[in-house]
Protein backbone atom coordinates (compact mmCIF):
# COMPACT_ATOMS: atom_id res chain seq x y z
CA UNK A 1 69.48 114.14 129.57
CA UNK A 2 66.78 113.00 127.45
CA UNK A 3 68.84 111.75 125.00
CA UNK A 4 71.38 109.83 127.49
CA UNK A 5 68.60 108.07 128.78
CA UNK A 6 67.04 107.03 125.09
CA UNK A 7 70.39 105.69 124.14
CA UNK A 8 71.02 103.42 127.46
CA UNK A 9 67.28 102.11 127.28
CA UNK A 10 67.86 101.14 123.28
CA UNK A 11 71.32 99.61 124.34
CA UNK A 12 70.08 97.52 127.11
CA UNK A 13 67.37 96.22 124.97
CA UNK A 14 69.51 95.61 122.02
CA UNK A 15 72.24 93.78 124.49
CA UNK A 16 71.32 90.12 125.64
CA UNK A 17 72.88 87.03 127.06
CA UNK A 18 73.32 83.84 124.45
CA UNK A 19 74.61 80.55 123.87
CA UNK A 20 76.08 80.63 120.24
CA UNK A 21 77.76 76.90 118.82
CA UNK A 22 79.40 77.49 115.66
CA UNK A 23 83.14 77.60 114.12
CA UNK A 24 85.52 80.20 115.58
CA UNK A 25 87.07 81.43 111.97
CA UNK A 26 88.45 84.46 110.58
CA UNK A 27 87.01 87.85 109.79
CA UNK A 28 88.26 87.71 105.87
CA UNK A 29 86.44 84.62 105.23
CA UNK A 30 83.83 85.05 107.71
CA UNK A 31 80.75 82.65 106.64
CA UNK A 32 82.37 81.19 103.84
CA UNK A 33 84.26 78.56 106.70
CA UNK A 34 80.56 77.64 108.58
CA UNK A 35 81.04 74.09 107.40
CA UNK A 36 83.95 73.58 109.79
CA UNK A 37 85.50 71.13 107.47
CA UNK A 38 89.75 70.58 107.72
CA UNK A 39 90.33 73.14 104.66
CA UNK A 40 88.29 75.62 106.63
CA UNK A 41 90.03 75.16 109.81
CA UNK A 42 93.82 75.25 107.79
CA UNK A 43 92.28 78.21 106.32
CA UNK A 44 91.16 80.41 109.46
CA UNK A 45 94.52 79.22 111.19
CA UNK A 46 95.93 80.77 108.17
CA UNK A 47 94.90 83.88 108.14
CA UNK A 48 94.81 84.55 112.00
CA UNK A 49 98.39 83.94 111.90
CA UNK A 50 98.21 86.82 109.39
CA UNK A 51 96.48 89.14 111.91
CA UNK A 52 92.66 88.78 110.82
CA UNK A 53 90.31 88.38 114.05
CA UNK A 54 88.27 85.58 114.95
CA UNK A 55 85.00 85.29 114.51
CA UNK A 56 81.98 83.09 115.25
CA UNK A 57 79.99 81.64 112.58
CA UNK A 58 76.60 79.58 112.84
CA UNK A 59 75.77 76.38 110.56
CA UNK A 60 73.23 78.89 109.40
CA UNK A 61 75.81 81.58 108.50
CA UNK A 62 75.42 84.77 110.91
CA UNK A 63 78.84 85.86 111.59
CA UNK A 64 79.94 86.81 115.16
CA UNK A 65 82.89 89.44 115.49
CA UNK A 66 84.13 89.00 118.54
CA UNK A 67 85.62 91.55 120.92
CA UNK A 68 89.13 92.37 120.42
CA UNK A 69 89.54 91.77 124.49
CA UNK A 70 88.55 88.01 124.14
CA UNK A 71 90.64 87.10 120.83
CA UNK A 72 93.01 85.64 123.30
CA UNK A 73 89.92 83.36 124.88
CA UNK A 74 89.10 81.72 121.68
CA UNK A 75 92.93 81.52 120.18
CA UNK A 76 92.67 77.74 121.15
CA UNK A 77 89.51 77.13 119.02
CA UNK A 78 90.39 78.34 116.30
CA UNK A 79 89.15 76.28 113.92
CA UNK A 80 87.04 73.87 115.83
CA UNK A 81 83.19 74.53 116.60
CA UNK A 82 82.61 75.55 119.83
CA UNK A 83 80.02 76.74 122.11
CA UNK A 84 80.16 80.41 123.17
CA UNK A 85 78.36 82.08 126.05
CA UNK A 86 78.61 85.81 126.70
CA UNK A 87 76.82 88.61 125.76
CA UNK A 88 75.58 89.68 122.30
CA UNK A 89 74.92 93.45 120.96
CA UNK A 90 74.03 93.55 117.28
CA UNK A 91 76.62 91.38 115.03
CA UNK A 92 79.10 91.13 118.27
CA UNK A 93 79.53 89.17 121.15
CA UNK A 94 81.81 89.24 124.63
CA UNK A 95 83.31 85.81 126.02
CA UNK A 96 81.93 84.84 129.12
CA UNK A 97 83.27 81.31 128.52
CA UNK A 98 84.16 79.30 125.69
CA UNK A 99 83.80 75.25 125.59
């Protein structure tokens, strides 16, 4: 019981709300596309089409994976930067909404 209770404390603290702008890319390239540039976007359209998942990269270069229930949310950005707000846990990050 203990132990239950340790792990949904450290998850709740390690779980937060955000507002990440960046480029929704690929998971292959990851960081290598957070210039957004048109080569970047062909490339990221590239290999989603190849079955890589998106991703969310900062100008500064953290890479967002994010969850394999929104890939569908962000299919239209691929790509592009956008602005993403949802909720964050380590590396990853749920869609709340995507402009």
């Amino acid at each position: 019981m203990k132990k239950s209770l340790a792990m949904l404390v450290i998850f709740a603290a390690s779980s937060f709300a955000a507002e990440i702008t960046g480029f929704v890319g690929d998971s292959m390239c990851g960081a290598k596309h957070k210039a957004a540039s048109a080569a970047d976007a062909k490339c990221a359209t590239t290999c989603l089409s190849k079955g890589d998942k998106a991703v969310l990269v900062t100008t500064e270069g953290k890479v967002y994976t994010i969850s394999d229930a929104d890939q569908k949310k962000v299919a239209s950005f691929v790509g592009k930067t956008a602005t993403v707000t949802g909720d964050v846990s380590g590396d990853s990050i749920t869609v709340a909404s995507i402009k």
